[in-house]
C-alpha atoms as a PDB file:
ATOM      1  CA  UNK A   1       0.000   0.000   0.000  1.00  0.00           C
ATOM      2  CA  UNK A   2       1.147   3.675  -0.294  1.00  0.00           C
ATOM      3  CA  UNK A   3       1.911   3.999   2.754  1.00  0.00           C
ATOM      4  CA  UNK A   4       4.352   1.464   3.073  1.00  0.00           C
ATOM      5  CA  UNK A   5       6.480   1.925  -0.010  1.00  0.00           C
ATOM      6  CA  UNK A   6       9.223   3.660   1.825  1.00  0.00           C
ATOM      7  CA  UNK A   7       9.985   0.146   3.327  1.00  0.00           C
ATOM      8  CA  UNK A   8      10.352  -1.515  -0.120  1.00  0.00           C
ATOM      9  CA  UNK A   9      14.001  -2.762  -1.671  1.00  0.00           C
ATOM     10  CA  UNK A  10      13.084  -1.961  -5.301  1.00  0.00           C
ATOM     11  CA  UNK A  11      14.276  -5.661  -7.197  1.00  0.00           C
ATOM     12  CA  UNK A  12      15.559  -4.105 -10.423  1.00  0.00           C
ATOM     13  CA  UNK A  13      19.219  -2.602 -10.604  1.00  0.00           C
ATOM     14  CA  UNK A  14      18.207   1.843 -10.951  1.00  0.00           C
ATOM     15  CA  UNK A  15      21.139   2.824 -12.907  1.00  0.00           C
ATOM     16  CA  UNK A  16      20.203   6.484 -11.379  1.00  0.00           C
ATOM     17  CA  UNK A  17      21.077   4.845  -8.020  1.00  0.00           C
ATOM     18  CA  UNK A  18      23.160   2.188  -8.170  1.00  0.00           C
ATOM     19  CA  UNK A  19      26.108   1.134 -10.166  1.00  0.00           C
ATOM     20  CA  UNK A  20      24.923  -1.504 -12.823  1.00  0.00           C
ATOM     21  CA  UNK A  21      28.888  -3.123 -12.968  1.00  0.00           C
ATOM     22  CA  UNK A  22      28.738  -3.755  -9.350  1.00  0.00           C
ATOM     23  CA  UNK A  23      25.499  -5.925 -10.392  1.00  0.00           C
ATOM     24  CA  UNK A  24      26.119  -6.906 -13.903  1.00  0.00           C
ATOM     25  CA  UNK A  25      29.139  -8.318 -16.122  1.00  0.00           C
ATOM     26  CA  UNK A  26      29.217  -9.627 -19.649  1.00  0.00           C
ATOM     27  CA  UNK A  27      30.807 -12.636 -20.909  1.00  0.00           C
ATOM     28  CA  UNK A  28      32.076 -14.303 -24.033  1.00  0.00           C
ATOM     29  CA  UNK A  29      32.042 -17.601 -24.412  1.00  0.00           C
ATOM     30  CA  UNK A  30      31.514 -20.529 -26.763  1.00  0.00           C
ATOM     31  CA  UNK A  31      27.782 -22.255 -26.017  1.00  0.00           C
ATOM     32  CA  UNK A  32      26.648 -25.020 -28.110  1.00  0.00           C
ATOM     33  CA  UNK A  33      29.196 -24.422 -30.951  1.00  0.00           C
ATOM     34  CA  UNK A  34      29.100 -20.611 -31.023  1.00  0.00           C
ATOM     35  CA  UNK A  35      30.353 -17.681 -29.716  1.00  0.00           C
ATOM     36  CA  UNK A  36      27.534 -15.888 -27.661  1.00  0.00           C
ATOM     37  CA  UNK A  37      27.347 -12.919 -25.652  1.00  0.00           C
ATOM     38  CA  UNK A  38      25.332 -13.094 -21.973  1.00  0.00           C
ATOM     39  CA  UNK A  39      24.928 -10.704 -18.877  1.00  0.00           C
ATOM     40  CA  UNK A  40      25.266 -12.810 -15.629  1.00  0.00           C
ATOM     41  CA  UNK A  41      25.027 -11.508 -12.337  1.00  0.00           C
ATOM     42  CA  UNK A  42      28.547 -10.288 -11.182  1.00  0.00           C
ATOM     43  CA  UNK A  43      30.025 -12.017  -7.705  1.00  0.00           C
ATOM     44  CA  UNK A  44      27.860 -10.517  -5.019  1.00  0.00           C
ATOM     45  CA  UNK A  45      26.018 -10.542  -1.957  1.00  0.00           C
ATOM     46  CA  UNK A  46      22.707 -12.334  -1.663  1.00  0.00           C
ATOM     47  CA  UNK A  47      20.603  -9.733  -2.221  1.00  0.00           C
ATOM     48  CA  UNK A  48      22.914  -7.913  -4.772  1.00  0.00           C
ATOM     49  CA  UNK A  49      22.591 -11.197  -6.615  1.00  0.00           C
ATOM     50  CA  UNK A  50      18.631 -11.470  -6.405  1.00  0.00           C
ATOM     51  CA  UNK A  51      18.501  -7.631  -8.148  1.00  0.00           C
ATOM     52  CA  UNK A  52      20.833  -8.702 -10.800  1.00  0.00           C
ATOM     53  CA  UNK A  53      19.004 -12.102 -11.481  1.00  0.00           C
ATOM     54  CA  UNK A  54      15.867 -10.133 -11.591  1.00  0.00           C
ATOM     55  CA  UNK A  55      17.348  -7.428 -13.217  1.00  0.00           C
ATOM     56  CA  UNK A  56      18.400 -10.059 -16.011  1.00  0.00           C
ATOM     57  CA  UNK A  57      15.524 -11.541 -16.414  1.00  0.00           C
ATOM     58  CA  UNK A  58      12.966  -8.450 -15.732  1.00  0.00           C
ATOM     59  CA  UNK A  59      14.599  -6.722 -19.096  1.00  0.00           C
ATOM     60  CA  UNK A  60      15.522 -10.095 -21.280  1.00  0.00           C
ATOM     61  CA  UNK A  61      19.466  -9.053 -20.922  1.00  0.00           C
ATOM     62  CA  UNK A  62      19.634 -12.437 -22.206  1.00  0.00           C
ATOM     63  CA  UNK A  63      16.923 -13.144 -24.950  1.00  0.00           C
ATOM     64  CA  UNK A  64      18.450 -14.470 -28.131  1.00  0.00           C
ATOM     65  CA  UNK A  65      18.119 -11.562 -29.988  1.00  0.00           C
ATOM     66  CA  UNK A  66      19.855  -9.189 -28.245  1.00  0.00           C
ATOM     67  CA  UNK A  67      22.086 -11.808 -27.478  1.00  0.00           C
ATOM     68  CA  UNK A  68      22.643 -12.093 -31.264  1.00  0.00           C
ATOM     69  CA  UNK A  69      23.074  -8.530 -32.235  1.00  0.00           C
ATOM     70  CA  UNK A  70      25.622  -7.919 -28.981  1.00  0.00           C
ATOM     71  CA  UNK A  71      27.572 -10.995 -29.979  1.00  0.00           C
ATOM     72  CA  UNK A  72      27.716  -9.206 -34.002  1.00  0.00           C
ATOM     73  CA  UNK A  73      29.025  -6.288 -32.187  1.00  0.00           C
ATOM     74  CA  UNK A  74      32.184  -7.770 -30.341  1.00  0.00           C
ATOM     75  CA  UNK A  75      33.045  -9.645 -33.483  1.00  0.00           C
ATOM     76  CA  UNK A  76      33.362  -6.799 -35.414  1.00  0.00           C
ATOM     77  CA  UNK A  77      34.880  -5.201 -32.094  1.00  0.00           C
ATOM     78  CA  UNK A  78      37.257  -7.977 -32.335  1.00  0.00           C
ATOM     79  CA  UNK A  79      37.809  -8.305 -36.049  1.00  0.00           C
ATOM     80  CA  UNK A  80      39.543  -4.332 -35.430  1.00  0.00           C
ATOM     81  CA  UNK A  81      40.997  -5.580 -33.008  1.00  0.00           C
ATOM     82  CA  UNK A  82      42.732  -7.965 -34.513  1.00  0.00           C
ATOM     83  CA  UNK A  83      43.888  -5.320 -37.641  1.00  0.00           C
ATOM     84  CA  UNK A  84      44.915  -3.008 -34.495  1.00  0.00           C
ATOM     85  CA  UNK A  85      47.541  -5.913 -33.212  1.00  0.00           C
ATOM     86  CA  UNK A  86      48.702  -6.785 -37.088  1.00  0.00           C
ATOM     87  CA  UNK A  87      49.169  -3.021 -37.512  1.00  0.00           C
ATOM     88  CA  UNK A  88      51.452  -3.100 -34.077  1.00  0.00           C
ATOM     89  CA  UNK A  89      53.122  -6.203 -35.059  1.00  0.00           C
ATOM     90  CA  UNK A  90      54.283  -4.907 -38.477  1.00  0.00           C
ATOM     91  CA  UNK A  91      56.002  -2.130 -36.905  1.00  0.00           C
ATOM     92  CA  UNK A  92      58.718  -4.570 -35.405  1.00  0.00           C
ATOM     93  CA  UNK A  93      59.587  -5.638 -38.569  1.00  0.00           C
ATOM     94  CA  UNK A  94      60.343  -2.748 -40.307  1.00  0.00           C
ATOM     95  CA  UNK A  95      63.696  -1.723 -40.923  1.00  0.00           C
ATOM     96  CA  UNK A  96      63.508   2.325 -40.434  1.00  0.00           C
ATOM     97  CA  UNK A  97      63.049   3.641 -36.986  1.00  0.00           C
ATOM     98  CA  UNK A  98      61.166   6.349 -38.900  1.00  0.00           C
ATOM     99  CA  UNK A  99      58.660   3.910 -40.678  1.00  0.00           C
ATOM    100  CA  UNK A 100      58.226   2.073 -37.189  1.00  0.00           C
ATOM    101  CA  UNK A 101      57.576   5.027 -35.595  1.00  0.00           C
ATOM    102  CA  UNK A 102      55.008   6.450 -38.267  1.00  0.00           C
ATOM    103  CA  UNK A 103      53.625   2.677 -37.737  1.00  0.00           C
ATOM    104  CA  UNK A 104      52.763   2.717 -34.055  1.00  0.00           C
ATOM    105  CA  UNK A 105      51.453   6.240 -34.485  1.00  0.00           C
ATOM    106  CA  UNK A 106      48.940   4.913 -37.372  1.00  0.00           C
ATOM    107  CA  UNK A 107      48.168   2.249 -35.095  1.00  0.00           C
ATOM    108  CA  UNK A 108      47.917   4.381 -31.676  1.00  0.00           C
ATOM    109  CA  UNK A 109      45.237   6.612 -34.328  1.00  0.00           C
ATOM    110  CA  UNK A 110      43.697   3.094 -35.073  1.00  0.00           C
ATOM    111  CA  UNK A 111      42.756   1.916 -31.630  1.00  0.00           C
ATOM    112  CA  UNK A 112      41.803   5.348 -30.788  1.00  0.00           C
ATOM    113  CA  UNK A 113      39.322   5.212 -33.731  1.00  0.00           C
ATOM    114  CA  UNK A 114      37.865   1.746 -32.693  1.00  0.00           C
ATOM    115  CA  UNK A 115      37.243   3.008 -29.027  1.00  0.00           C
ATOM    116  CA  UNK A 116      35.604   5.626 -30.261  1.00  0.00           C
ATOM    117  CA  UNK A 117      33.209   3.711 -32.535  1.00  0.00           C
ATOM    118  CA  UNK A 118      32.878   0.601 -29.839  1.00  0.00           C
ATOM    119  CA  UNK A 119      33.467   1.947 -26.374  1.00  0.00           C
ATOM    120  CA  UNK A 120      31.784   5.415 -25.963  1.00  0.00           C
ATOM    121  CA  UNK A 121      28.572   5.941 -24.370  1.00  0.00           C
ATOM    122  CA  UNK A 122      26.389   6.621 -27.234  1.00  0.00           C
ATOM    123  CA  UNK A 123      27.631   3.235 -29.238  1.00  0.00           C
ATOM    124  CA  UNK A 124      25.251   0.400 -29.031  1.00  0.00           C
ATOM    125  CA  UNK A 125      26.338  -2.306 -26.626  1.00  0.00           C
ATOM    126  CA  UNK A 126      29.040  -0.276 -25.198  1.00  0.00           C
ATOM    127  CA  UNK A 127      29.197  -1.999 -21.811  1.00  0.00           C
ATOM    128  CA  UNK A 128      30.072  -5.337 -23.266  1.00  0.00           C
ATOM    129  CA  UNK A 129      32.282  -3.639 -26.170  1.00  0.00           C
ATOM    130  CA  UNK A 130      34.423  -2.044 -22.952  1.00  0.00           C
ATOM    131  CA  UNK A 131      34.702  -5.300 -20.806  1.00  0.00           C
ATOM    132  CA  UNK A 132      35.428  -7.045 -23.963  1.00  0.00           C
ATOM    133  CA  UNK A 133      38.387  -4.841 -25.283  1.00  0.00           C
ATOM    134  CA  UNK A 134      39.573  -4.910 -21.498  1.00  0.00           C
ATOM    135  CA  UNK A 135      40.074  -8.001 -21.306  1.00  0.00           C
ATOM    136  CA  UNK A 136      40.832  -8.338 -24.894  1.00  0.00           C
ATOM    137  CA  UNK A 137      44.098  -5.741 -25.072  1.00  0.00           C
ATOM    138  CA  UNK A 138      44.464  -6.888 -21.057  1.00  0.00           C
ATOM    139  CA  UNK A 139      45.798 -10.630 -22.476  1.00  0.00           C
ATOM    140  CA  UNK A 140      47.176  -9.251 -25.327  1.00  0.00           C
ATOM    141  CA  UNK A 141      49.748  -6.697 -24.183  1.00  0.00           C
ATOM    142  CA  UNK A 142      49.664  -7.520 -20.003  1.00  0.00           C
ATOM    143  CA  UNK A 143      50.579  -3.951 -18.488  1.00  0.00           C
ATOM    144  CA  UNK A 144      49.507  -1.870 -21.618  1.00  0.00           C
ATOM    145  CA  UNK A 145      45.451  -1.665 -21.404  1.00  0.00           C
ATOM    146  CA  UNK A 146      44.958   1.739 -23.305  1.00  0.00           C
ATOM    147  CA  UNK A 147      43.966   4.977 -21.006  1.00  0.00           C
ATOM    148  CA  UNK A 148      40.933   5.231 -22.467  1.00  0.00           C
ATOM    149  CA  UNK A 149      39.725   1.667 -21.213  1.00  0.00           C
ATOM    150  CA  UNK A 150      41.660   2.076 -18.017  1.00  0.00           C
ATOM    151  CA  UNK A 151      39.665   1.840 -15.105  1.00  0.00           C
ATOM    152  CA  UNK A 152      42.331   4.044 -12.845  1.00  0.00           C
ATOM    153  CA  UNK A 153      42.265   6.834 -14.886  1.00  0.00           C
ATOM    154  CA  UNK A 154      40.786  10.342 -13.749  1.00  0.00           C
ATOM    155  CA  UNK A 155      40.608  12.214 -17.052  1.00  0.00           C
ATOM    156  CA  UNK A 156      38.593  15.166 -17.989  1.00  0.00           C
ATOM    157  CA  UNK A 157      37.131  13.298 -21.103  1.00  0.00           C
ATOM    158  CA  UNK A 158      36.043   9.962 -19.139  1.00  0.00           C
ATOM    159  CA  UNK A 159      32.768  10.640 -19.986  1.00  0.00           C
ATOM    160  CA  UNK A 160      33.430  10.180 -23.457  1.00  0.00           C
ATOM    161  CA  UNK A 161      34.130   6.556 -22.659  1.00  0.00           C
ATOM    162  CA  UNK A 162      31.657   6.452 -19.664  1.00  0.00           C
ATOM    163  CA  UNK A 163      29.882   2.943 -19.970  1.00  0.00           C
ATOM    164  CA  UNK A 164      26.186   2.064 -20.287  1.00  0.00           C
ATOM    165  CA  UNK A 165      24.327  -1.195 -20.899  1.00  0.00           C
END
């Protein structure tokens, strides 16, 4: 009753209130043959995991077509990626110190350019494009996550890469 509903603990994760990656974390993973893309709860409490479980299932986080069109959007996310790293790795091979540096600044433009497109706010799926190119650039070059993914960093343009699901 109305008079009561200052007592309530509101099930669903308010992302005006509380922090949605203290509740929620993306994964990638191979299920039944093919690479898919879920939310599950992250590590929690027990009643931090009953809002995330109900926050899952309360807005479909994990129906198969959204699951679908995220998944689309970290393979292309990864496909750059993957140019990104081919573009570094060519550098070391060249003979010039002034090709290999021209390189690695083509290539620091390039990954600037795919965080851009993937990572900021107002790109579709952003939240699971960020954890993915964390962990992503995290395993590929341990100790060199880019400052724009970097969790640490207090920069006046963070919001450009502020994260929403």
């Amino acid at each position: 009753s109305r008079g009561y509903l200052h007592t309530e603990s509101p099930l669903l994760i308010n992302p005006t209130l509380d922090d949605p990656h203290r509740y929620l974390e993306f994964t990638v993973g191979g299920f039944g043959g093919r690479t898919r893309s879920f939310v599950r709860p992250a590590e929690l409490d027990p009643i931090g995991l009953i809002k995330a479980e109900a926050t899952i299932e309360g807005f479909g986080l994990n129906r198969r077509q959204l699951v679908a069109a995220r998944t689309a959007r970290l393979t292309s996310l990864e496909r750059e990626l993957f140019a990104w790293r081919r573009l570094v790795m060519s550098a070391d091979k060249m003979a010039s110190e002034a090709d290999k540096e021209a390189t690695l600044m083509e290539a620091k433009t390039l990954l600037d350019d795919i965080l851009s497109n993937f990572v900021k706010h107002n790109k579709p799926y952003s939240a699971a494009c960020f954890a993915f190119a964390k962990a992503w650039l995290a395993g590929d070059r341990p100790g060199t996550v880019p400052r724009q993914i970097n969790d640490d960093v207090d920069d006046e343009d963070e919001d450009d890469y502020e994260i929403v699901i």
